[in-house]
N, C-alpha and C. Protein backbone atom coordinates (compact mmCIF):
# COMPACT_ATOMS: atom_id res chain seq x y z
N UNK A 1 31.82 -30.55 37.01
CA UNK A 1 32.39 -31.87 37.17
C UNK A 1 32.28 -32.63 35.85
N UNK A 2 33.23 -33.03 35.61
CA UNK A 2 33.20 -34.16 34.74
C UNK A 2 32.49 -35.53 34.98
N UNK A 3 31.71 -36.06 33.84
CA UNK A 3 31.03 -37.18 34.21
C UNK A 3 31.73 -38.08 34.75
N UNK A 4 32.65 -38.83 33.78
CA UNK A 4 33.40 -39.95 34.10
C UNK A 4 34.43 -40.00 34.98
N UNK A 5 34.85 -38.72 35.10
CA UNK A 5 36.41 -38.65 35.91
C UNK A 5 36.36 -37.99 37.42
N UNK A 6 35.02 -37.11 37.75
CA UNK A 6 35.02 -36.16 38.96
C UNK A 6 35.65 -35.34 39.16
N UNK A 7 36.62 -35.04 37.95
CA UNK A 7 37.47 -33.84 37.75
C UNK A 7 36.89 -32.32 37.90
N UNK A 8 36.94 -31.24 38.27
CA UNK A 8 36.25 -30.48 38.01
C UNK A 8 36.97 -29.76 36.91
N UNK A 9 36.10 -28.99 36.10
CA UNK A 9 36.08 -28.61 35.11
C UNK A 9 36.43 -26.92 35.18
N UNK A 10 37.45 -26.38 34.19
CA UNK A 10 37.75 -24.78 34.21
C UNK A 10 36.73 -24.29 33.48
N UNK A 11 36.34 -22.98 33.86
CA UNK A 11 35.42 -22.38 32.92
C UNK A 11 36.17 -21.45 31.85
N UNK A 12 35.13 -21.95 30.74
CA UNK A 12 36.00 -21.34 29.21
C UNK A 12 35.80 -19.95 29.42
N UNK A 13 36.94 -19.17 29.13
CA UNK A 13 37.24 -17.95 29.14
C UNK A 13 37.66 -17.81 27.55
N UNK A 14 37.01 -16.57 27.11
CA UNK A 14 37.20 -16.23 25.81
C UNK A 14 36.43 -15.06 25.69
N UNK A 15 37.48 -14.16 24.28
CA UNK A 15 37.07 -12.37 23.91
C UNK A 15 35.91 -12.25 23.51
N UNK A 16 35.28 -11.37 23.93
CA UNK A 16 34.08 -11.42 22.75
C UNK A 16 33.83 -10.81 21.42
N UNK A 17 32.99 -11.68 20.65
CA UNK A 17 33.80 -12.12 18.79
C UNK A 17 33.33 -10.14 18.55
N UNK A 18 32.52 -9.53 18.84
CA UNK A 18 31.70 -8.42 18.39
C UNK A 18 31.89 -7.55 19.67
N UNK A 19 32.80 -6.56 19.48
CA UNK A 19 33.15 -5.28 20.54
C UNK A 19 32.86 -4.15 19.85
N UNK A 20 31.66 -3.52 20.20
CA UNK A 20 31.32 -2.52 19.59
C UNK A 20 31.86 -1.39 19.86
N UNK A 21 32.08 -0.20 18.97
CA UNK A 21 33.09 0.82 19.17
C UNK A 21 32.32 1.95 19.36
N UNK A 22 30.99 1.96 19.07
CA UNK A 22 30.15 3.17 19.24
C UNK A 22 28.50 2.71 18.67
N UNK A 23 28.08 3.63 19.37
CA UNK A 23 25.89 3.06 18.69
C UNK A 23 26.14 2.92 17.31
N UNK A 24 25.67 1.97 16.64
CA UNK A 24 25.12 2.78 15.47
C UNK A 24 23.76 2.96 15.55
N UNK A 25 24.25 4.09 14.22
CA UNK A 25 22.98 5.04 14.19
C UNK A 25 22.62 4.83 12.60
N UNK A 26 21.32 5.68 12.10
CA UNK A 26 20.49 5.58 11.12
C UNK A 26 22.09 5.88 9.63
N UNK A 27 22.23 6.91 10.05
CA UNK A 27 23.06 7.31 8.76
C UNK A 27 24.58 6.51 8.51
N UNK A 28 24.98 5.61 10.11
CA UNK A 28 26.18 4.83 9.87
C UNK A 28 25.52 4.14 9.52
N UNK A 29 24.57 3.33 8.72
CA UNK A 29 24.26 2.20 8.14
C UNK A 29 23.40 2.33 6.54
N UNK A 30 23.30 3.83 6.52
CA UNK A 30 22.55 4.32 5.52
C UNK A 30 23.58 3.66 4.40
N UNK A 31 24.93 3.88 4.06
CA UNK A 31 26.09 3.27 2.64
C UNK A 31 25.53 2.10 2.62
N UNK A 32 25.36 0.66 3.86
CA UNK A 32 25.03 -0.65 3.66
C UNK A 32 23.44 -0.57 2.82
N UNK A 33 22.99 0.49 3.78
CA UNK A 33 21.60 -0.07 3.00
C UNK A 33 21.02 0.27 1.09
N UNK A 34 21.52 1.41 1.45
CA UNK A 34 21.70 1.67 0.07
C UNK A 34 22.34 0.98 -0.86
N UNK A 35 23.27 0.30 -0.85
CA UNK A 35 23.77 -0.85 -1.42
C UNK A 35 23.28 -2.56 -1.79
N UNK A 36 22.62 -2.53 -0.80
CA UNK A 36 21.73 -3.74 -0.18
C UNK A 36 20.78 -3.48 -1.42
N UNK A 37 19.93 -1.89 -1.14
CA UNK A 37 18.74 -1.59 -2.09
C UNK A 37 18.97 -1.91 -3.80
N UNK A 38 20.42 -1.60 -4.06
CA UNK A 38 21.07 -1.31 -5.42
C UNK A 38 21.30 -2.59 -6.20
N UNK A 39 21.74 -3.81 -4.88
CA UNK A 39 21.80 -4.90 -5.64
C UNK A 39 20.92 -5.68 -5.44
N UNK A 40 19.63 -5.35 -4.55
CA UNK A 40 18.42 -7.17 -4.48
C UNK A 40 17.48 -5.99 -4.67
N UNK A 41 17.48 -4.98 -5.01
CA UNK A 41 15.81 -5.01 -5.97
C UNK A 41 15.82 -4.69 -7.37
N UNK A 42 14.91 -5.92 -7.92
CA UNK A 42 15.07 -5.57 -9.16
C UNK A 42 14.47 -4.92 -10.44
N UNK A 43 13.60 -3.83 -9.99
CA UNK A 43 12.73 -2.46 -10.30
C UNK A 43 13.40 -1.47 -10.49
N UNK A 44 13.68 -0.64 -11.29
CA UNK A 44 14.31 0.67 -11.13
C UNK A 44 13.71 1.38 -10.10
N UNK A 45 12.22 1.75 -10.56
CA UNK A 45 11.39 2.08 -10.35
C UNK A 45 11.56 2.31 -8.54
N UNK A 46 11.13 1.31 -8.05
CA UNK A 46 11.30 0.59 -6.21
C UNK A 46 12.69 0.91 -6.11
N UNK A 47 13.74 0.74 -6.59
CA UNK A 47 15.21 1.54 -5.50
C UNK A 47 15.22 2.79 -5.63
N UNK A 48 14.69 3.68 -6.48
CA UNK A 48 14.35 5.14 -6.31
C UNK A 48 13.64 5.18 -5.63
N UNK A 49 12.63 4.87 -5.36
CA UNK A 49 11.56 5.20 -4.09
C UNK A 49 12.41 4.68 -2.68
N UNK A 50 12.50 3.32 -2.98
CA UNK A 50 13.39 3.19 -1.52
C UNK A 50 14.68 4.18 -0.74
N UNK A 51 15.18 4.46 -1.86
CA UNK A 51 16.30 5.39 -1.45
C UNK A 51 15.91 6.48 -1.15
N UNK A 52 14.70 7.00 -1.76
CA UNK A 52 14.36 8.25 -1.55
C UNK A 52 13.66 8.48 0.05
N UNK A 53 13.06 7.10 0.00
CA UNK A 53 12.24 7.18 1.50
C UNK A 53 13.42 7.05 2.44
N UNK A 54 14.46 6.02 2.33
CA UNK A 54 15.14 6.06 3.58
C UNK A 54 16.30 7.90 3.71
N UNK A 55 16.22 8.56 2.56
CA UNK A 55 16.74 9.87 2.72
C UNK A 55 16.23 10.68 3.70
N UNK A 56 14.61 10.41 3.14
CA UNK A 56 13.94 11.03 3.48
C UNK A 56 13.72 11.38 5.13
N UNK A 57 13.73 9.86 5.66
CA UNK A 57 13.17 9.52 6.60
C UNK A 57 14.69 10.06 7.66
N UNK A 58 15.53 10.16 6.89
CA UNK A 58 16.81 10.68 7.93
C UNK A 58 16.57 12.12 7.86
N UNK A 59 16.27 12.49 6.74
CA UNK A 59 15.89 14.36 7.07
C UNK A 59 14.76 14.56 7.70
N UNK A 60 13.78 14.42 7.92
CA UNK A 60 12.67 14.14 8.71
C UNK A 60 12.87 14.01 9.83
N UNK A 61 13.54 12.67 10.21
CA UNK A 61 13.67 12.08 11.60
C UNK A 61 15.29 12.39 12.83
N UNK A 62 15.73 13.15 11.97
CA UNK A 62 17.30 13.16 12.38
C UNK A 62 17.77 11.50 12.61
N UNK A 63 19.09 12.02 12.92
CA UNK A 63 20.14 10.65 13.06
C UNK A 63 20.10 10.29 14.08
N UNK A 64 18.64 9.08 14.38
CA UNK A 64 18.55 7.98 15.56
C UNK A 64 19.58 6.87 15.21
N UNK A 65 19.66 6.41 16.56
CA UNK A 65 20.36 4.96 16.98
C UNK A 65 19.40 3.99 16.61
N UNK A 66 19.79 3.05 15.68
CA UNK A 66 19.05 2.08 15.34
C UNK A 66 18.72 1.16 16.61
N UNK A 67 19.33 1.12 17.47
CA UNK A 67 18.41 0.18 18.70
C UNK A 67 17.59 1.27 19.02
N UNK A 68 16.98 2.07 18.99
CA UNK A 68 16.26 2.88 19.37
C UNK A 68 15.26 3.49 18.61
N UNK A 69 15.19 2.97 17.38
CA UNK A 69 14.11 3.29 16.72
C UNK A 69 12.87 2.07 16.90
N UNK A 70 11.75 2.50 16.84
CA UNK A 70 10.57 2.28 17.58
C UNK A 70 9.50 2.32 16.30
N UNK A 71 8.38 0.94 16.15
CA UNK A 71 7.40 1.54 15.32
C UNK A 71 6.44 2.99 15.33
N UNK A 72 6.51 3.72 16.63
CA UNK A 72 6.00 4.58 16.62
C UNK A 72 7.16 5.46 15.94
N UNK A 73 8.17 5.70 15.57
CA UNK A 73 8.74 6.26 14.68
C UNK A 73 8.59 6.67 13.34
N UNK A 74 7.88 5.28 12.93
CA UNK A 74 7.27 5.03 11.63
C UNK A 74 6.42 6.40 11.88
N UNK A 75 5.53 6.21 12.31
CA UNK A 75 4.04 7.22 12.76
C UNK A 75 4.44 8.55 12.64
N UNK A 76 5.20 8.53 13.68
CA UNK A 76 5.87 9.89 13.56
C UNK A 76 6.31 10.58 12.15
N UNK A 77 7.05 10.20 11.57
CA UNK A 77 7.53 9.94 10.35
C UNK A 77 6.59 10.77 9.31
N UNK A 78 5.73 9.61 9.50
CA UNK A 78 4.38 9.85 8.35
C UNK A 78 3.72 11.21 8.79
N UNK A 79 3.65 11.06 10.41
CA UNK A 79 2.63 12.64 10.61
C UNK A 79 3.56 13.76 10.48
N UNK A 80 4.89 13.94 9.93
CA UNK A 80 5.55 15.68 10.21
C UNK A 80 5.37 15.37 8.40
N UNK A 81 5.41 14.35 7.72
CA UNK A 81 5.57 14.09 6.35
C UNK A 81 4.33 15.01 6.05
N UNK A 82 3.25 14.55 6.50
CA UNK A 82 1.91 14.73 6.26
C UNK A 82 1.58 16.63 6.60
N UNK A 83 2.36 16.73 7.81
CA UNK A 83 1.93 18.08 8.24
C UNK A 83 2.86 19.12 6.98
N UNK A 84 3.75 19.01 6.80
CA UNK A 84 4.32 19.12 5.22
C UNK A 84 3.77 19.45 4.62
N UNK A 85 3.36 18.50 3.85
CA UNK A 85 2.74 18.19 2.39
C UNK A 85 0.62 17.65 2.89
N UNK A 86 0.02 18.66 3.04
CA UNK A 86 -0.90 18.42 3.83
C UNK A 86 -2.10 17.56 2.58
N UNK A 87 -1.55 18.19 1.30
CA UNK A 87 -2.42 17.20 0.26
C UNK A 87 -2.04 15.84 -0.02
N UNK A 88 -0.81 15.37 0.27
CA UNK A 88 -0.75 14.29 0.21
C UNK A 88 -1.15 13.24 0.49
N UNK A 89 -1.43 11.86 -0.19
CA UNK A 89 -2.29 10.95 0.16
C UNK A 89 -1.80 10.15 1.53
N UNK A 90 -2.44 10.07 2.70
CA UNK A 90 -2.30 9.69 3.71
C UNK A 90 -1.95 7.85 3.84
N UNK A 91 -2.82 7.27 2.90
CA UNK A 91 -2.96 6.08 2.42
C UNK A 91 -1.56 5.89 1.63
N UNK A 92 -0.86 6.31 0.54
CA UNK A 92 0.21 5.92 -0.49
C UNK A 92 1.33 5.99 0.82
N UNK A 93 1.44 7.05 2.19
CA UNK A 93 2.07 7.46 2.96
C UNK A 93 2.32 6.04 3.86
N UNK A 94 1.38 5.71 3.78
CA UNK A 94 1.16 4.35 5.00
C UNK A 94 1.84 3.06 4.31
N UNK A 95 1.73 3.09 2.51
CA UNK A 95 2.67 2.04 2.36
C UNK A 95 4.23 1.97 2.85
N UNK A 96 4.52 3.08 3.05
CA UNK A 96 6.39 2.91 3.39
C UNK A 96 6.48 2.60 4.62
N UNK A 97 5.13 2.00 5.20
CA UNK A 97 5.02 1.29 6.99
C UNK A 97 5.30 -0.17 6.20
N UNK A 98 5.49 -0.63 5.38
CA UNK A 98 4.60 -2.01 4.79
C UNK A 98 6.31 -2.40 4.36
């Protein structure tokens, strides 16, 4: 109802702005991120590592749906990394949680 008039009122009907066409997943967003990495960090140093970890973390982890990745993913991640490379520092491993 309208305040002043007692009219009743239609309800707004309208498309919705974002119709998604399929999940995304880790590797449909891998071009954005990598790009993202290329232009706001400003280390050489840190976008090689970054790029390398998020490679990484897709060969490792296969191609999840980003609504569906989980901090225990992270974990995961780190422990097949670890079972790998069994000398590796467990600690330097835990920064790419950070």
């Amino acid at each position: 109802m309208r305040r002043l008039t007692n009219e009743p009122v239609e309800p707004i009907s309208r498309p919705a702005r974002i119709v998604p066409s399929e999940a995304l997943t880790y590797s449909s967003v891998m071009p954005e991120y990598l790009e993202r990495v290329e232009r706001d960090t400003p280390l050489e140093d840190t976008k090689r590592k970054k790029k390398r970890w998020a490679k990484q973390f897709l060969d490792v982890m296969d191609d999840l749906e980003i609504a569906a990745i989980k901090p225990k993913h992270a974990y995961d991640y780190l422990d097949k990394v670890l079972s790998e490379n069994p000398k590796r520092s467990n600690k330097k491993l835990k920064v790419h949680l950070i």
